[in-house]
PDB file of N, CA and C in Angstrom:
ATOM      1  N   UNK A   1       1.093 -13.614  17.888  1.00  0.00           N
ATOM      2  CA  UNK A   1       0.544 -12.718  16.877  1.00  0.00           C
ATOM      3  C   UNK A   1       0.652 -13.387  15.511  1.00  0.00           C
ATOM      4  N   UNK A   2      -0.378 -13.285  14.918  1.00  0.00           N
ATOM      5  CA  UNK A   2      -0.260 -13.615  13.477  1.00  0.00           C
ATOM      6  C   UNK A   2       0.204 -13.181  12.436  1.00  0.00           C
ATOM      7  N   UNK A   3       0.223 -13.562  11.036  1.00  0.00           N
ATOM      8  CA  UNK A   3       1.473 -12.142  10.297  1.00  0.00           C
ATOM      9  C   UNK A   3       0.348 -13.034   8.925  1.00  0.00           C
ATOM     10  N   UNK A   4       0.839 -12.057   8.283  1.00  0.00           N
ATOM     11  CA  UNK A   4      -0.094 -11.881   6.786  1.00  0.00           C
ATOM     12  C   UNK A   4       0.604 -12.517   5.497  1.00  0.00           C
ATOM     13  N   UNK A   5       0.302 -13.563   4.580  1.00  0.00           N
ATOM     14  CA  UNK A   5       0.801 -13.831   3.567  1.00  0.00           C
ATOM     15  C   UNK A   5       0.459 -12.519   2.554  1.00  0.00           C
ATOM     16  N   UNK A   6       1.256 -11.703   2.038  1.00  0.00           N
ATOM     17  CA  UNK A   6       0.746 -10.329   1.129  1.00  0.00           C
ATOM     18  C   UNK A   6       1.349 -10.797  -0.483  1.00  0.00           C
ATOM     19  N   UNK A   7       0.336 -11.303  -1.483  1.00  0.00           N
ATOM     20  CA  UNK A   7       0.419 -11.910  -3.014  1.00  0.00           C
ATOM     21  C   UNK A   7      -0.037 -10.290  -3.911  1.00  0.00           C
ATOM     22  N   UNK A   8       1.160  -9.980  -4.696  1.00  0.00           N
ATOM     23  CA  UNK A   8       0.650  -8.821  -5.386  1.00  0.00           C
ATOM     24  C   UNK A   8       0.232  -9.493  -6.932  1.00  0.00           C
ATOM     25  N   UNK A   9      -1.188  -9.121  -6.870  1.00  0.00           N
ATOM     26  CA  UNK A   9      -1.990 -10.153  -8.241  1.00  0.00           C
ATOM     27  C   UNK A   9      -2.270  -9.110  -9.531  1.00  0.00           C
ATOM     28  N   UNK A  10      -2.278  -7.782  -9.245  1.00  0.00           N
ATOM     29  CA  UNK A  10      -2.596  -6.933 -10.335  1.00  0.00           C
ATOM     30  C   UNK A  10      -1.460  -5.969 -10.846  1.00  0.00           C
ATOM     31  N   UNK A  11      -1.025  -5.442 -11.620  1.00  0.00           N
ATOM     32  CA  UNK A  11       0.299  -4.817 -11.936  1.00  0.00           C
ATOM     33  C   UNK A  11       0.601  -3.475 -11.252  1.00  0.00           C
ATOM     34  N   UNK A  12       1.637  -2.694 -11.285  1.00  0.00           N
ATOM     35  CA  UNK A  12       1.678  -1.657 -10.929  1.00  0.00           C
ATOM     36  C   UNK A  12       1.632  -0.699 -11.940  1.00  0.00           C
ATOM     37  N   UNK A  13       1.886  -1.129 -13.275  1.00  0.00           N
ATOM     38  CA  UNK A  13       2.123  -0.085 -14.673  1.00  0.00           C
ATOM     39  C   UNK A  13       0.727   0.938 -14.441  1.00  0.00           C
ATOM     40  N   UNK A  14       0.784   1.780 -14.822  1.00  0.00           N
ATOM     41  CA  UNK A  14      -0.337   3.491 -14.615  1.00  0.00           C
ATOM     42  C   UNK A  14      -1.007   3.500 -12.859  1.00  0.00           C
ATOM     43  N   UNK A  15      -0.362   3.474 -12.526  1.00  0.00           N
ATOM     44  CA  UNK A  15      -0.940   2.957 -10.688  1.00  0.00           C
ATOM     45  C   UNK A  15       0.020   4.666 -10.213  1.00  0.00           C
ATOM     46  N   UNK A  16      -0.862   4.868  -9.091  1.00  0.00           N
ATOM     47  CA  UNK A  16      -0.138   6.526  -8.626  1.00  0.00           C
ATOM     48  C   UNK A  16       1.041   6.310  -7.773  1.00  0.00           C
ATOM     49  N   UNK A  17       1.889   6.763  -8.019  1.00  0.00           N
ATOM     50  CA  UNK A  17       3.205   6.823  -7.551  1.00  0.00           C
ATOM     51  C   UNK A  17       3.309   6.198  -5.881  1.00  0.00           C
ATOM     52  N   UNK A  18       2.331   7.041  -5.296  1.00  0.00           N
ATOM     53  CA  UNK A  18       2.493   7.023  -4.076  1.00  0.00           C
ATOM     54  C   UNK A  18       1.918   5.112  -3.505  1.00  0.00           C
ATOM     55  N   UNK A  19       1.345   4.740  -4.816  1.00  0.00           N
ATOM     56  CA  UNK A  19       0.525   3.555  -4.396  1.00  0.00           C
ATOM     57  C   UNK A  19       1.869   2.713  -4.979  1.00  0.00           C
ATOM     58  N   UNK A  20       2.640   2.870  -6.127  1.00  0.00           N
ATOM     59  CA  UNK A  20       3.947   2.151  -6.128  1.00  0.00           C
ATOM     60  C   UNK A  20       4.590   2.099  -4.751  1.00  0.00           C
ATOM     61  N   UNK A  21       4.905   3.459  -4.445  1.00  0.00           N
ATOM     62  CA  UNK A  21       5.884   3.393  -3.209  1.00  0.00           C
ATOM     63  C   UNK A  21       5.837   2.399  -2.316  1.00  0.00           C
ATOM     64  N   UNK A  22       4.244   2.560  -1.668  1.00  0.00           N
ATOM     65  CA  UNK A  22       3.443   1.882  -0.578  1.00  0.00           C
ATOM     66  C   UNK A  22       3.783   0.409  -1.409  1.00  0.00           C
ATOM     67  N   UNK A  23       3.771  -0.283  -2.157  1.00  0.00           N
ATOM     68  CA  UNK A  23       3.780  -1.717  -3.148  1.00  0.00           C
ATOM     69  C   UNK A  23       5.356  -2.144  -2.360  1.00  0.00           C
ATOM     70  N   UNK A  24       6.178  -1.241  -3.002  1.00  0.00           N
ATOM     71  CA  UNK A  24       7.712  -1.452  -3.087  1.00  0.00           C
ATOM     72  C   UNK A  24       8.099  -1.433  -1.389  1.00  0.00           C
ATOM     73  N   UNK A  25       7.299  -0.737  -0.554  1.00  0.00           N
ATOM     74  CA  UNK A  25       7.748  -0.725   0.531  1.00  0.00           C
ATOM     75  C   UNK A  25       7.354  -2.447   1.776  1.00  0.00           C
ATOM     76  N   UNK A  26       6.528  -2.449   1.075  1.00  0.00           N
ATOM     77  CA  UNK A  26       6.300  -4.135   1.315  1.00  0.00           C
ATOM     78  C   UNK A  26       7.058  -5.108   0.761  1.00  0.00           C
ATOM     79  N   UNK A  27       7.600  -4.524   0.025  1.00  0.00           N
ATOM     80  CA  UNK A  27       8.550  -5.673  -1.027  1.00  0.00           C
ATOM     81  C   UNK A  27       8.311  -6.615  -1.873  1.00  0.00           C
ATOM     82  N   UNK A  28       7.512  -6.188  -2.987  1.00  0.00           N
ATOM     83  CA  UNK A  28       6.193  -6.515  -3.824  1.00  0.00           C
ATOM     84  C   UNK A  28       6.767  -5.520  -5.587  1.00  0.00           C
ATOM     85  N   UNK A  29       7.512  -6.212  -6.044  1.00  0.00           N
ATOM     86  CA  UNK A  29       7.813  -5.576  -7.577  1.00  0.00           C
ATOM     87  C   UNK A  29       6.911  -5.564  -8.459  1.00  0.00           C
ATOM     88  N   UNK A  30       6.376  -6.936  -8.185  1.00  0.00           N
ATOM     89  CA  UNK A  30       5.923  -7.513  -9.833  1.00  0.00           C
ATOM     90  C   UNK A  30       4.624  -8.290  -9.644  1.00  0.00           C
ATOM     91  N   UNK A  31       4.080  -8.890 -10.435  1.00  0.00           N
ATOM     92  CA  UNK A  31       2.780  -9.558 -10.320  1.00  0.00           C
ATOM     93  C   UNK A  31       3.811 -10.845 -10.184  1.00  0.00           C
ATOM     94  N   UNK A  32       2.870 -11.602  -8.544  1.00  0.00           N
ATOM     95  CA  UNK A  32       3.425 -13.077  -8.553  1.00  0.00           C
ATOM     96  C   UNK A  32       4.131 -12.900  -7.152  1.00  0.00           C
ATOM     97  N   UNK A  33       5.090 -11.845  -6.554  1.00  0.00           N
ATOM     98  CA  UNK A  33       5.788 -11.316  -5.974  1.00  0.00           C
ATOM     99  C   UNK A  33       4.888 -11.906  -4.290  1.00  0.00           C
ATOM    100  N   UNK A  34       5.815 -12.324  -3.153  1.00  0.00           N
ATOM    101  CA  UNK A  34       4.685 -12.167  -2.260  1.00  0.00           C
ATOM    102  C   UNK A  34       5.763 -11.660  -0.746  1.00  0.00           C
ATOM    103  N   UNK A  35       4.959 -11.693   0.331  1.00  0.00           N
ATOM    104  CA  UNK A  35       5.533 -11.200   1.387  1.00  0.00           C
ATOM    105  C   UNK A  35       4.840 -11.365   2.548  1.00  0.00           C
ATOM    106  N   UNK A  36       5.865 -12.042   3.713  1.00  0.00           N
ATOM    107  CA  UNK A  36       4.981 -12.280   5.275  1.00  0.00           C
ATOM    108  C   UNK A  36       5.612 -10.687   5.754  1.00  0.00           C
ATOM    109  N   UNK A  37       4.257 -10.553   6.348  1.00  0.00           N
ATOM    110  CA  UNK A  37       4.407  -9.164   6.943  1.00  0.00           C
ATOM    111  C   UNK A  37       3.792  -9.390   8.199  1.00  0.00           C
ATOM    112  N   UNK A  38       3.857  -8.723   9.554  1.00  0.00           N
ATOM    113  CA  UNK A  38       3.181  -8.844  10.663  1.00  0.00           C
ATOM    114  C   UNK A  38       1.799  -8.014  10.812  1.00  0.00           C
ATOM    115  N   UNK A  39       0.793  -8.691  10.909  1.00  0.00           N
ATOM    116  CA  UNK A  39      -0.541  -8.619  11.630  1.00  0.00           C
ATOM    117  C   UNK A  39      -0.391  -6.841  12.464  1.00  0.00           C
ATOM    118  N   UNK A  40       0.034  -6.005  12.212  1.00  0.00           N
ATOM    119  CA  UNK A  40      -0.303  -4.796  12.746  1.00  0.00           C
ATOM    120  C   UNK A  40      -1.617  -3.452  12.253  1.00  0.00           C
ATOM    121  N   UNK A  41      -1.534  -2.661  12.810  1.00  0.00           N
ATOM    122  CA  UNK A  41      -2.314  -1.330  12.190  1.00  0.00           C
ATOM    123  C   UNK A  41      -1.115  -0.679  11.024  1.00  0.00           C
ATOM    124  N   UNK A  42       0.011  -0.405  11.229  1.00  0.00           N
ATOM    125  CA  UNK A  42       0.514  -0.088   9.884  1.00  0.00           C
ATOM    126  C   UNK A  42       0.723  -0.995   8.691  1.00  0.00           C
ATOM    127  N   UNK A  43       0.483  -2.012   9.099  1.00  0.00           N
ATOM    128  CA  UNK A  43       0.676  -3.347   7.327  1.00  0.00           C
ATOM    129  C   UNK A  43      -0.913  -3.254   7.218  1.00  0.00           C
ATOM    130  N   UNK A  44      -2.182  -3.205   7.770  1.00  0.00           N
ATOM    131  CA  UNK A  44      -3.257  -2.953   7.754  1.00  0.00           C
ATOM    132  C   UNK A  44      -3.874  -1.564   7.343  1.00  0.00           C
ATOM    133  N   UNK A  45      -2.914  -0.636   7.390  1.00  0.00           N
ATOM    134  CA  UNK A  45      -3.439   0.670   6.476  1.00  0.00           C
ATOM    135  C   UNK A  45      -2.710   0.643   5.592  1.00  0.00           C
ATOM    136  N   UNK A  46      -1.336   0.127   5.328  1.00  0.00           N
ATOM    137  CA  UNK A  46      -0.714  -0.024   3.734  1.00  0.00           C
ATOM    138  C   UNK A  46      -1.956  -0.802   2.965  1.00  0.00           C
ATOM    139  N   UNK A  47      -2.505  -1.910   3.493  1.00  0.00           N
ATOM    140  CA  UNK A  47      -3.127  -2.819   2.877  1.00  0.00           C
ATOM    141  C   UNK A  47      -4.465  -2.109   2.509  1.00  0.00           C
ATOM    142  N   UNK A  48      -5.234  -1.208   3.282  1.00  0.00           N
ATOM    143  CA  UNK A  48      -6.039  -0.433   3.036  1.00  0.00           C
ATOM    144  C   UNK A  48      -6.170   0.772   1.841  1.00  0.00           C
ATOM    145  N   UNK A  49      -4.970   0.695   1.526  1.00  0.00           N
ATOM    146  CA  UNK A  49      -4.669   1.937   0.446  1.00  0.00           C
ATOM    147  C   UNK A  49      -3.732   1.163  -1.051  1.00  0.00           C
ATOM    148  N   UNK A  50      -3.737  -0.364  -0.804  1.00  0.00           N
ATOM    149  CA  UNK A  50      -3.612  -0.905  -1.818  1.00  0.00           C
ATOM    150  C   UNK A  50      -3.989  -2.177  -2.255  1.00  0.00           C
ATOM    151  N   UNK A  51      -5.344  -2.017  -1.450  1.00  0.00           N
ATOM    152  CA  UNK A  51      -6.212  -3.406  -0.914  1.00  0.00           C
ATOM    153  C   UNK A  51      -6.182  -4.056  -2.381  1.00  0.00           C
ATOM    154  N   UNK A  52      -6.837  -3.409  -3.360  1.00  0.00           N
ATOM    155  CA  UNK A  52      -7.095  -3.727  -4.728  1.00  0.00           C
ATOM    156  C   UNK A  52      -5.689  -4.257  -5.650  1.00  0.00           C
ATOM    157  N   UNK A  53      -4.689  -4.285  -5.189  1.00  0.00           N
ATOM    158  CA  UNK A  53      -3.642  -4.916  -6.512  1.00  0.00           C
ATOM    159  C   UNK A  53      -3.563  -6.270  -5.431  1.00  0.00           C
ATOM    160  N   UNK A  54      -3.779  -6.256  -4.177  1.00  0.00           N
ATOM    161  CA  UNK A  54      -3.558  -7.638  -3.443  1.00  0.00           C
ATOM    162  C   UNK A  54      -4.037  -8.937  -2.923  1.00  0.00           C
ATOM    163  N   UNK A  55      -3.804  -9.701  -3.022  1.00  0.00           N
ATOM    164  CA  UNK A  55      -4.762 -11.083  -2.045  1.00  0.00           C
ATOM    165  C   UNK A  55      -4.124 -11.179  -0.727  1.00  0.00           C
ATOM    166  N   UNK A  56      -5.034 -10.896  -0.190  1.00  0.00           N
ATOM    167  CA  UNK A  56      -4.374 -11.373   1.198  1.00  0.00           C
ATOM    168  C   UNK A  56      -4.850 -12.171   2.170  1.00  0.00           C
ATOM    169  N   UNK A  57      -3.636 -13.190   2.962  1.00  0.00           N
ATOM    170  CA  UNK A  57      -4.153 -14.283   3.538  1.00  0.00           C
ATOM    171  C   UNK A  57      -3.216 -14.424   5.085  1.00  0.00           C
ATOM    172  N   UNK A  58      -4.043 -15.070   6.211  1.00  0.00           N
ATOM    173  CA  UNK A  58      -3.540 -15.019   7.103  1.00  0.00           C
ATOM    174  C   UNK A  58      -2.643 -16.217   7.114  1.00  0.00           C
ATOM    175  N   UNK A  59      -1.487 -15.971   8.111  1.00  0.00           N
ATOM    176  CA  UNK A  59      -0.632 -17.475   8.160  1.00  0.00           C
ATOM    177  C   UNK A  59      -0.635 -17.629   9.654  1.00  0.00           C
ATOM    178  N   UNK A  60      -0.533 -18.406  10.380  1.00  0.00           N
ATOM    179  CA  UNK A  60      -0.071 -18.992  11.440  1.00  0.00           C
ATOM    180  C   UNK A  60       1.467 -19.248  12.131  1.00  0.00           C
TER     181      UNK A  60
END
Protein backbone atom coordinates (compact mmCIF):
# COMPACT_ATOMS: atom_id res chain seq x y z
CA UNK A 1 0.00 0.00 0.00
CA UNK A 2 1.10 3.37 -0.65
CA UNK A 3 0.98 6.31 1.92
CA UNK A 4 0.76 10.06 1.06
CA UNK A 5 3.43 12.83 1.49
CA UNK A 6 0.66 15.59 3.18
CA UNK A 7 2.69 19.53 2.78
CA UNK A 8 0.39 22.14 4.55
CA UNK A 9 1.08 25.27 1.99
CA UNK A 10 -1.71 27.78 3.02
CA UNK A 11 -2.23 29.03 6.71
CA UNK A 12 -4.74 28.13 9.12
CA UNK A 13 -5.34 31.87 10.64
CA UNK A 14 -9.54 32.66 9.87
CA UNK A 15 -9.97 28.88 8.60
CA UNK A 16 -13.26 27.11 10.52
CA UNK A 17 -12.43 25.46 13.52
CA UNK A 18 -13.49 22.22 12.51
CA UNK A 19 -11.05 22.53 9.36
CA UNK A 20 -8.16 23.43 12.10
CA UNK A 21 -9.05 20.35 13.99
CA UNK A 22 -9.08 18.07 10.82
CA UNK A 23 -5.24 20.13 9.99
CA UNK A 24 -3.98 19.36 13.64
CA UNK A 25 -5.25 15.90 13.51
CA UNK A 26 -2.85 15.04 10.71
CA UNK A 27 -0.19 16.74 12.41
CA UNK A 28 0.16 19.82 10.30
CA UNK A 29 0.59 23.28 12.63
CA UNK A 30 2.01 25.63 10.42
CA UNK A 31 2.74 26.47 6.81
CA UNK A 32 5.87 24.25 5.73
CA UNK A 33 4.73 21.47 8.25
CA UNK A 34 4.43 17.96 6.43
CA UNK A 35 3.24 14.35 7.12
CA UNK A 36 3.33 10.54 5.68
CA UNK A 37 0.00 9.36 6.22
CA UNK A 38 -1.41 5.99 4.76
CA UNK A 39 -3.22 5.77 1.37
CA UNK A 40 -6.79 5.05 3.00
CA UNK A 41 -10.60 6.34 2.67
CA UNK A 42 -10.24 8.20 6.03
CA UNK A 43 -6.78 10.31 5.17
CA UNK A 44 -8.72 10.68 1.72
CA UNK A 45 -11.85 12.35 3.20
CA UNK A 46 -9.70 14.44 5.74
CA UNK A 47 -7.94 15.43 2.52
CA UNK A 48 -11.25 16.08 0.84
CA UNK A 49 -12.42 18.60 3.38
CA UNK A 50 -9.05 20.31 3.47
CA UNK A 51 -7.94 19.64 -0.02
CA UNK A 52 -7.32 23.50 -0.46
CA UNK A 53 -4.60 24.46 2.41
CA UNK A 54 -2.64 21.16 0.98
CA UNK A 55 -0.22 19.65 -1.69
CA UNK A 56 -0.38 16.38 -1.88
CA UNK A 57 1.94 13.73 -3.17
CA UNK A 58 2.22 10.06 -3.37
CA UNK A 59 5.38 8.22 -1.88
CA UNK A 60 6.40 4.75 -2.42
Amino acid sequence: MANLNIKLVKSLNGRLEKHIATAHSMGLRKIGDTTVQPDNAQTKGKIAKIGYLLQVTEVE
